[in-house]
C-alpha atoms as a PDB file:
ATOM      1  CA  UNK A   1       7.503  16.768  -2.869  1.00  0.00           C
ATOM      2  CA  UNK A   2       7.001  17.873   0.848  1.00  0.00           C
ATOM      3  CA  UNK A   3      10.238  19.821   1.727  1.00  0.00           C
ATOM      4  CA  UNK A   4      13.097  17.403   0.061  1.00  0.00           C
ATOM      5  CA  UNK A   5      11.360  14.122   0.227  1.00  0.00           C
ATOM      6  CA  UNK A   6       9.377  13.122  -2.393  1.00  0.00           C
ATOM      7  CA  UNK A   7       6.343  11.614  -1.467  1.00  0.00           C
ATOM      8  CA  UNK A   8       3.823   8.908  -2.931  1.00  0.00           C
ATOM      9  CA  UNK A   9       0.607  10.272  -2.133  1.00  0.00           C
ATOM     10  CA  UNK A  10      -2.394   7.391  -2.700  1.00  0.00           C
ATOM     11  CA  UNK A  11      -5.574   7.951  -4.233  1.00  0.00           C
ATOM     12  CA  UNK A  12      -8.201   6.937  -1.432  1.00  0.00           C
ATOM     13  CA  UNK A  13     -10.072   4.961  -4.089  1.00  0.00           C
ATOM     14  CA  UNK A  14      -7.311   2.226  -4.698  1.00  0.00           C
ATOM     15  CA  UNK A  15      -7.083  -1.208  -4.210  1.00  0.00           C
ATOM     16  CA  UNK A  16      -7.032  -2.462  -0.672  1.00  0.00           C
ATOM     17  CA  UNK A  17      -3.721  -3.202   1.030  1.00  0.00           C
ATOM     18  CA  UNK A  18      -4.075  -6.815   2.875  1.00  0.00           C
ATOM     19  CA  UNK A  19      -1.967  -9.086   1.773  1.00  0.00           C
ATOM     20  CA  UNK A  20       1.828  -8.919   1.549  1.00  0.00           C
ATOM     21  CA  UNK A  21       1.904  -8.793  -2.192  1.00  0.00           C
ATOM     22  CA  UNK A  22      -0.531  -5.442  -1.960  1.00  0.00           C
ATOM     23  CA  UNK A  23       2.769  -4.414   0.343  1.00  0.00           C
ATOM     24  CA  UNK A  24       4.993  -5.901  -2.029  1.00  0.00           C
ATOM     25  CA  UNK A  25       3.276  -3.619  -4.616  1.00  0.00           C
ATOM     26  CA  UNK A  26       3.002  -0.414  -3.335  1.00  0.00           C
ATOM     27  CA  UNK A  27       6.527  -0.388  -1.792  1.00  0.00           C
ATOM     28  CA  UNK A  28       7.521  -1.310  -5.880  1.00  0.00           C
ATOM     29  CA  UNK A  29       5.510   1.931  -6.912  1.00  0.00           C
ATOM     30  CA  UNK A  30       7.678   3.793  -4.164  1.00  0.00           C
ATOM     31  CA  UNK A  31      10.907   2.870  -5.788  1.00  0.00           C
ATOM     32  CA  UNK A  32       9.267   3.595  -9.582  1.00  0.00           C
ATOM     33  CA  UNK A  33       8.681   6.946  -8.419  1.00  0.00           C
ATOM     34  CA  UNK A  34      11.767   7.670  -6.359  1.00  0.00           C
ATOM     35  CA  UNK A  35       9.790   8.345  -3.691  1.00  0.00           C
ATOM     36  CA  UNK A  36      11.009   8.279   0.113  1.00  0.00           C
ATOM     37  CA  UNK A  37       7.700   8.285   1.313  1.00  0.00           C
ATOM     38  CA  UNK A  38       4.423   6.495   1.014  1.00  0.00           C
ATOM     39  CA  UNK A  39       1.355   8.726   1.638  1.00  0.00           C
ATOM     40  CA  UNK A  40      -1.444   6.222   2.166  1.00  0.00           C
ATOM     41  CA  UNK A  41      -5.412   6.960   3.306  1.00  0.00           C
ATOM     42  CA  UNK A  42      -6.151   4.644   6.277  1.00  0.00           C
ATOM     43  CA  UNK A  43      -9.498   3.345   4.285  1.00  0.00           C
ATOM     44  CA  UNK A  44      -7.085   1.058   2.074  1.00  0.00           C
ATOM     45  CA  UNK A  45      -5.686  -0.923   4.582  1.00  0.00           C
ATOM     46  CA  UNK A  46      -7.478  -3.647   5.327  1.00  0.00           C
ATOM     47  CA  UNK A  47      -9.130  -4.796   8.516  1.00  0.00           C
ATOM     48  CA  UNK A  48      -6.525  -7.221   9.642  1.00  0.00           C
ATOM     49  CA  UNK A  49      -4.408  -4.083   9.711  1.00  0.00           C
ATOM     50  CA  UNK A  50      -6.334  -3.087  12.704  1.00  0.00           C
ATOM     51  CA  UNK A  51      -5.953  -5.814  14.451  1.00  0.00           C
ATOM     52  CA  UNK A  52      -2.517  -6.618  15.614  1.00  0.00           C
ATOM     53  CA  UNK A  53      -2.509 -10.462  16.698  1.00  0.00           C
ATOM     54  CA  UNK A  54      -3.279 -11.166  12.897  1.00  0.00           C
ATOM     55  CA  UNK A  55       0.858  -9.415  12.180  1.00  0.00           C
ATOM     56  CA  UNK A  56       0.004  -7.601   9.054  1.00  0.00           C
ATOM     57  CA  UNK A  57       0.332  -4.169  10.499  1.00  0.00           C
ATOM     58  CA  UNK A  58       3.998  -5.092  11.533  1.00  0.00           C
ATOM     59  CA  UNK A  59       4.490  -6.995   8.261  1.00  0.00           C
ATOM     60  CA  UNK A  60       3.168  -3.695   6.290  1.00  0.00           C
ATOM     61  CA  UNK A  61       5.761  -1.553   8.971  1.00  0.00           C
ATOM     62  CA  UNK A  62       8.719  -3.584   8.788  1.00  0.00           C
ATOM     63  CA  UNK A  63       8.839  -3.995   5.053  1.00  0.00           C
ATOM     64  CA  UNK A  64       9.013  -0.356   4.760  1.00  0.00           C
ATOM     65  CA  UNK A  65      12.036   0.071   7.392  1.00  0.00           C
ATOM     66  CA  UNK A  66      13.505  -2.782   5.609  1.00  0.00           C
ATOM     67  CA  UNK A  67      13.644  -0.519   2.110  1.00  0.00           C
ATOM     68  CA  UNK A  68      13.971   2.652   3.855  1.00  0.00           C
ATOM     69  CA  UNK A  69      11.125   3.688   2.701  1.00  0.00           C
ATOM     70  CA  UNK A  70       8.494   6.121   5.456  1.00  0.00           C
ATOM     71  CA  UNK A  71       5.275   5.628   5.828  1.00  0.00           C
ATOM     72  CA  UNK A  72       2.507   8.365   6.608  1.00  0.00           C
ATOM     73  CA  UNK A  73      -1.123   6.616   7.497  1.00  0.00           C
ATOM     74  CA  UNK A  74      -3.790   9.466   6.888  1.00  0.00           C
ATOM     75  CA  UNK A  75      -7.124   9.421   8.044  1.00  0.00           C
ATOM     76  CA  UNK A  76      -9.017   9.290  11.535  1.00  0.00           C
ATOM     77  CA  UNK A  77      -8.488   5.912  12.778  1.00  0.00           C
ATOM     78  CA  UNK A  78     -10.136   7.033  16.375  1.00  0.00           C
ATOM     79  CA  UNK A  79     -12.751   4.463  16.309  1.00  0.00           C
ATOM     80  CA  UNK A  80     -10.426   1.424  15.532  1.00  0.00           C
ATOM     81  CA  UNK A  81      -7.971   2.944  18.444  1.00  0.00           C
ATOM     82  CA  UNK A  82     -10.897   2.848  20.628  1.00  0.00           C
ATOM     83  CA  UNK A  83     -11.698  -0.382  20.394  1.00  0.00           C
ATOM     84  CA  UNK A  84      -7.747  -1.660  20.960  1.00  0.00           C
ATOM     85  CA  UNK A  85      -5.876  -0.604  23.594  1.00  0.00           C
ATOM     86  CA  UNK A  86      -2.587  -2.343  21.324  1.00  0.00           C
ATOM     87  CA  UNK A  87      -3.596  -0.632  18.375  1.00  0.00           C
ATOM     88  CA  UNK A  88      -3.707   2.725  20.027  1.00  0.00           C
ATOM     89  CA  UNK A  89      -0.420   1.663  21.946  1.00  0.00           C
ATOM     90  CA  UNK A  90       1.240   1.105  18.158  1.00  0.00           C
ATOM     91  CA  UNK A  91      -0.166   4.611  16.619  1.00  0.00           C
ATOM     92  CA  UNK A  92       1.494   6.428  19.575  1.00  0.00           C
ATOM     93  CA  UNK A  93       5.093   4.299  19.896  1.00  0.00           C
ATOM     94  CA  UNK A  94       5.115   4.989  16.016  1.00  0.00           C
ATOM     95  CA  UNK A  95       4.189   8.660  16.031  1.00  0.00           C
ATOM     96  CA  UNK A  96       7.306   8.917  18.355  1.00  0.00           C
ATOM     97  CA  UNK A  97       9.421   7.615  15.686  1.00  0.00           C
ATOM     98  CA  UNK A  98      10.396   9.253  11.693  1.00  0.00           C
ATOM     99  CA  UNK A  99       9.690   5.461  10.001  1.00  0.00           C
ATOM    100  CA  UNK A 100       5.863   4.908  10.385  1.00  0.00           C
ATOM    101  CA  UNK A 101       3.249   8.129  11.246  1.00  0.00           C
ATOM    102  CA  UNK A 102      -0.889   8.005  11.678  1.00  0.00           C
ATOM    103  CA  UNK A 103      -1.503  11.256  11.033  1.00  0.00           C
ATOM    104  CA  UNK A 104      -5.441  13.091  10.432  1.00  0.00           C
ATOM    105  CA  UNK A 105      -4.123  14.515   7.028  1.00  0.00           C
ATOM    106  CA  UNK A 106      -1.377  14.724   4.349  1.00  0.00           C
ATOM    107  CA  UNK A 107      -1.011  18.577   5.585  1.00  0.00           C
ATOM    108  CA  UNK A 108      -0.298  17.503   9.027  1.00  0.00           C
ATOM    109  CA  UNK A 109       2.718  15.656   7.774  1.00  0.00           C
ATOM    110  CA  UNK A 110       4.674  18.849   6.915  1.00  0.00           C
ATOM    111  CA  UNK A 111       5.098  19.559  10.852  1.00  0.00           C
ATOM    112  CA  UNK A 112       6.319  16.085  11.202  1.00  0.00           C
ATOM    113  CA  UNK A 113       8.774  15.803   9.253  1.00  0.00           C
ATOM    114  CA  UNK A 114      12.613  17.391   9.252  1.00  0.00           C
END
């Protein structure tokens, strides 16, 4: 739990999210655990995450607005943000928003929330 949401933190070590059944999947463990929000490190998400024109990072996104379900991205992504001037674009439109957050750490997420 982080204040009244209860959160899904990943292990680092899990299987890789890249396909829309590994979405499919983890947004099912969300619901199994009641949770409101999906904790998950940056080094599971594929490559094709980081790079927009192939649409997985607003598949991955949009299936979590769809089942109202957040989404907290932890880890330093710098070096894929450097290299895209979309991707960085993305991080900071979503870090505006409550839905979808890129954030260094899961104890950063406490000051983000409401």
């Amino acid at each position: 739990m982080l204040g009244n949401i209860r959160v899904l933190s990943c292990d680092v070590n899990g299987p890789r999210i890249s396909t829309e059944a590994d979405v499919n999947s983890l947004v099912g463990a969300a619901f199994s655990g009641r949770a409101g929000l999906v904790a998950l490190p940056a080094a599971r998400l594929g490559q094709n995450f980081f790079d927009l024109q192939t649409g997985f990072a607003g598949l991955l996104v949009q299936k979590f607005v769809n089942y109202q379900l957040r989404l907290a991205v932890l880890g330093d992504i710098s070096a894929a943000c450097a290299r895209s001037r979309a991707l960085r674009d993305f991080v900071y439109e979503s870090n505006k928003g409550a839905s979808c957050l890129f954030l260094n750490a899961l104890e950063d997420l406490s000051q983000k929330l409401p």
